[in-house]
N, C-alpha and C. Protein backbone atom coordinates (compact mmCIF):
# COMPACT_ATOMS: atom_id res chain seq x y z
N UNK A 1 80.70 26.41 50.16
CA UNK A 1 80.22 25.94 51.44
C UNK A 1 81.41 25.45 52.27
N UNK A 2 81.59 25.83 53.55
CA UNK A 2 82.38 25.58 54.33
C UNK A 2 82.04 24.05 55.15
N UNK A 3 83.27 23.14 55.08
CA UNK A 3 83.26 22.03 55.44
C UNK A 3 83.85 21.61 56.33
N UNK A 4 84.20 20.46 57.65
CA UNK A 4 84.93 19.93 58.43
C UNK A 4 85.79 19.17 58.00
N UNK A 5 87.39 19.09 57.97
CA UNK A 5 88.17 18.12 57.03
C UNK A 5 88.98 17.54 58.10
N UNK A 6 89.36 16.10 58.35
CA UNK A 6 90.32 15.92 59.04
C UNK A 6 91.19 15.46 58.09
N UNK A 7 92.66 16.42 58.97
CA UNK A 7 93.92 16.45 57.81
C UNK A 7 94.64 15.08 57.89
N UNK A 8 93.96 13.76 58.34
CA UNK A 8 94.79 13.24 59.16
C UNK A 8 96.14 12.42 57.84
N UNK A 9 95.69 12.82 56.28
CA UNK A 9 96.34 12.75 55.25
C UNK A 9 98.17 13.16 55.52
N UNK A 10 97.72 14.57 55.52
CA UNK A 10 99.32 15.43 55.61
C UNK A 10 99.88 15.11 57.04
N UNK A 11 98.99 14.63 58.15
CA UNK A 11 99.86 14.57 59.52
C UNK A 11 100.36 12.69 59.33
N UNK A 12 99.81 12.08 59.05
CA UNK A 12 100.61 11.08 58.60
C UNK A 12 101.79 10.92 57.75
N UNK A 13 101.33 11.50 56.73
CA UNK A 13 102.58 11.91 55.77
C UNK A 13 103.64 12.89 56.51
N UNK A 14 103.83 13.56 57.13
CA UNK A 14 104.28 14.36 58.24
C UNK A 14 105.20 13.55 58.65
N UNK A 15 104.83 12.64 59.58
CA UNK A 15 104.99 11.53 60.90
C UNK A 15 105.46 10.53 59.90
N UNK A 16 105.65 10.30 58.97
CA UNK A 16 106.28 8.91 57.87
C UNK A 16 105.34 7.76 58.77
N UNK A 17 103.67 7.84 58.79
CA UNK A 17 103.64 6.81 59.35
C UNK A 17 102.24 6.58 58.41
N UNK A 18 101.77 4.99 58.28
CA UNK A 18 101.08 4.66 57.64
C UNK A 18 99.61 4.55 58.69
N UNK A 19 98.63 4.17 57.97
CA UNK A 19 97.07 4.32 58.66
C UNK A 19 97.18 3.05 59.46
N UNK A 20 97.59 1.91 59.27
CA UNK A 20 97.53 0.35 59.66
C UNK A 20 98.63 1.04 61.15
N UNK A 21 99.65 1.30 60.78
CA UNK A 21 100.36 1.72 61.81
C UNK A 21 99.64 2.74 63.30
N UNK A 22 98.76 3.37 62.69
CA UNK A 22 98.55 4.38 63.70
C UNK A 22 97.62 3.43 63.97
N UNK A 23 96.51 2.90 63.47
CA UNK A 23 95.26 2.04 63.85
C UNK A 23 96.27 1.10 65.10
N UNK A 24 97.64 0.50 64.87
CA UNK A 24 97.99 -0.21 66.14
C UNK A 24 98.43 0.39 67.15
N UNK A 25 98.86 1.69 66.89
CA UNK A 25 99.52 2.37 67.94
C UNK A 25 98.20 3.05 69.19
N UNK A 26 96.84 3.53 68.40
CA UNK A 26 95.97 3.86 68.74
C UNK A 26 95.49 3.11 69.58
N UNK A 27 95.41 1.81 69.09
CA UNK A 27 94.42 0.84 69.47
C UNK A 27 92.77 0.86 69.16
N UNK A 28 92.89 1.28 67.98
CA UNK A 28 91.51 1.88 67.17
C UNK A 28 91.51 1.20 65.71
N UNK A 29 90.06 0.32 65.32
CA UNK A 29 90.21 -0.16 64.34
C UNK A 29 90.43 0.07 63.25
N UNK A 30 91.25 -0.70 62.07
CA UNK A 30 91.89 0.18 60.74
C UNK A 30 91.11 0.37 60.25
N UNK A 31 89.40 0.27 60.05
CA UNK A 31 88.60 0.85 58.90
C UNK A 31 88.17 2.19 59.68
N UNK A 32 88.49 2.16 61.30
CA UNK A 32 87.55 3.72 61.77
C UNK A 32 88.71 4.13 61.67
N UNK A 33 89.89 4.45 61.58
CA UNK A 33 90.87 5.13 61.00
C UNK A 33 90.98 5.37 59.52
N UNK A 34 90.54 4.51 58.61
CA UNK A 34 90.41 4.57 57.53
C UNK A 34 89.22 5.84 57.00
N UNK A 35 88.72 5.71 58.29
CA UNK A 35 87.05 6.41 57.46
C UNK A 35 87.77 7.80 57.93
N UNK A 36 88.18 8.14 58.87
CA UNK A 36 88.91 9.60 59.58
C UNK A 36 89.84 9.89 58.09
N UNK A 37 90.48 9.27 57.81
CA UNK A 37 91.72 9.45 56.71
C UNK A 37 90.77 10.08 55.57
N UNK A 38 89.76 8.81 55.11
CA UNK A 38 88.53 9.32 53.98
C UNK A 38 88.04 10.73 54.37
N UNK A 39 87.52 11.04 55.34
CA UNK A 39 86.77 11.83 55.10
C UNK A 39 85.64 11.41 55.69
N UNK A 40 85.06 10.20 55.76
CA UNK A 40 83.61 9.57 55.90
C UNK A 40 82.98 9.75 57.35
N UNK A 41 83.75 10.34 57.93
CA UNK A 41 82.99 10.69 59.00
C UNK A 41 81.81 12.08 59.37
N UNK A 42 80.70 11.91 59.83
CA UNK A 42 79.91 12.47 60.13
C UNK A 42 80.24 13.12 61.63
N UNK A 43 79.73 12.02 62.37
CA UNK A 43 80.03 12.72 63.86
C UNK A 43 81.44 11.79 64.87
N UNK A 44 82.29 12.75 64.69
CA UNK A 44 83.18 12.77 65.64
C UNK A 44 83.36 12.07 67.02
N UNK A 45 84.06 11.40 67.20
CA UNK A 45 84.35 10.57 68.72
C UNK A 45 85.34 11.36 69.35
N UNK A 46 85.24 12.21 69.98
CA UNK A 46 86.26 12.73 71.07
C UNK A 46 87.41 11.65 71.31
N UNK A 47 87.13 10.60 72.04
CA UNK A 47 88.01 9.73 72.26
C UNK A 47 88.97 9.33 70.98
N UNK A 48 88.53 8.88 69.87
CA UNK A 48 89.38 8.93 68.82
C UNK A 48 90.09 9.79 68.17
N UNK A 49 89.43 11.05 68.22
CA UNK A 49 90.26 11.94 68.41
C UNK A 49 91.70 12.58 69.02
N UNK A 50 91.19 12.24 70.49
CA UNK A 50 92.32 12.38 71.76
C UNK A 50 93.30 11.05 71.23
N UNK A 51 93.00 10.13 70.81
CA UNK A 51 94.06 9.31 71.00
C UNK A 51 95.05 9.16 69.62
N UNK A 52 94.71 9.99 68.50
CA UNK A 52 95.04 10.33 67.19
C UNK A 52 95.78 11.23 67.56
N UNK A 53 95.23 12.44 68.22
CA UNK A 53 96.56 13.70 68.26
C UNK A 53 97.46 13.23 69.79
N UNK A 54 96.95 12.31 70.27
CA UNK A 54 98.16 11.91 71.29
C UNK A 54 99.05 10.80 70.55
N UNK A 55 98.64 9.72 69.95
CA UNK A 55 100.08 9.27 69.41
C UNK A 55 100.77 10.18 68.10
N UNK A 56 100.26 10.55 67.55
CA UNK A 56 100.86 11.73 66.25
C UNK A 56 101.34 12.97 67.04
N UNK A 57 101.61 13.68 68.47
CA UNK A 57 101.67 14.33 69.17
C UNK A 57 101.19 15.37 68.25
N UNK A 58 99.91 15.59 68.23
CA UNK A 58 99.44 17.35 67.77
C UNK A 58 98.34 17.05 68.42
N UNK A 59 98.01 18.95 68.36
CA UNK A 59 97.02 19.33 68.72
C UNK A 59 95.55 19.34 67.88
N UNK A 60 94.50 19.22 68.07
CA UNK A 60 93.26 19.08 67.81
C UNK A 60 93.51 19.85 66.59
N UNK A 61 93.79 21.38 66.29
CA UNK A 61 93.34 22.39 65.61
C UNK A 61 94.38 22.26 64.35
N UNK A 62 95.38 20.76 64.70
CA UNK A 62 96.34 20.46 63.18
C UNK A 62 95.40 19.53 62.28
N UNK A 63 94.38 18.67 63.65
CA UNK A 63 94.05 17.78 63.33
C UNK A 63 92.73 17.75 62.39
N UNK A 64 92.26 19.19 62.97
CA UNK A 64 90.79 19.73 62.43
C UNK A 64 90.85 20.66 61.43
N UNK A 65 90.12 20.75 60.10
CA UNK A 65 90.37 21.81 59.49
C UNK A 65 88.54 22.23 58.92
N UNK A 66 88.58 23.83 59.22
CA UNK A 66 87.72 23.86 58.12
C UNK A 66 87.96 24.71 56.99
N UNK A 67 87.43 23.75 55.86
CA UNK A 67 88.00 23.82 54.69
C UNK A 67 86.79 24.09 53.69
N UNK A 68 87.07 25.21 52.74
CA UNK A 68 85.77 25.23 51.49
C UNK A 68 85.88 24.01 51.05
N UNK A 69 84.41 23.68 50.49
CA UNK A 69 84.12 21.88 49.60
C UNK A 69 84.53 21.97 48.45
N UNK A 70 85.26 20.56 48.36
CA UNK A 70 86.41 20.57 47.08
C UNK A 70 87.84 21.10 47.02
N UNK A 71 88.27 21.60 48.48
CA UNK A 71 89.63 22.02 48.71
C UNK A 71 90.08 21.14 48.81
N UNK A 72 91.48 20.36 49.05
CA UNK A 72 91.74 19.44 49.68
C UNK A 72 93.28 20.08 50.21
């Protein structure tokens, strides 16, 4: 089954930057960054989005993956 994954794992690791870090740079709280990092998200905030691939400078489609369940 094909799934929605945000990579936001490898683009941090990427960027040498930690989740607490981007949560300040964002201005977005560290557990709704936390849950993006998890996985735990259901439905998507545009806005958190936009402001994730604007301080990490990427585009949506680094940020979005779809991925078979159990890939990582």
């Amino acid at each position: 089954m094909k799934t929605i994954r945000i990579a936001l794992d490898r683009l941090l690791e990427q960027k040498a930057m930690t989740r607490y870090e981007l949560a300040k740079r964002t201005g977005i709280q560290y557990h709704i960054v936390d849950n993006y990092y998890k996985n735990k998200v259901v439905r998507y905030d545009s806005y958190i989005l936009l402001r994730i691939c604007t301080v990490l400078d990427c585009g949506i489609e680094e940020l979005i993956e779809i991925s078979d369940e159990g890939e990582k």
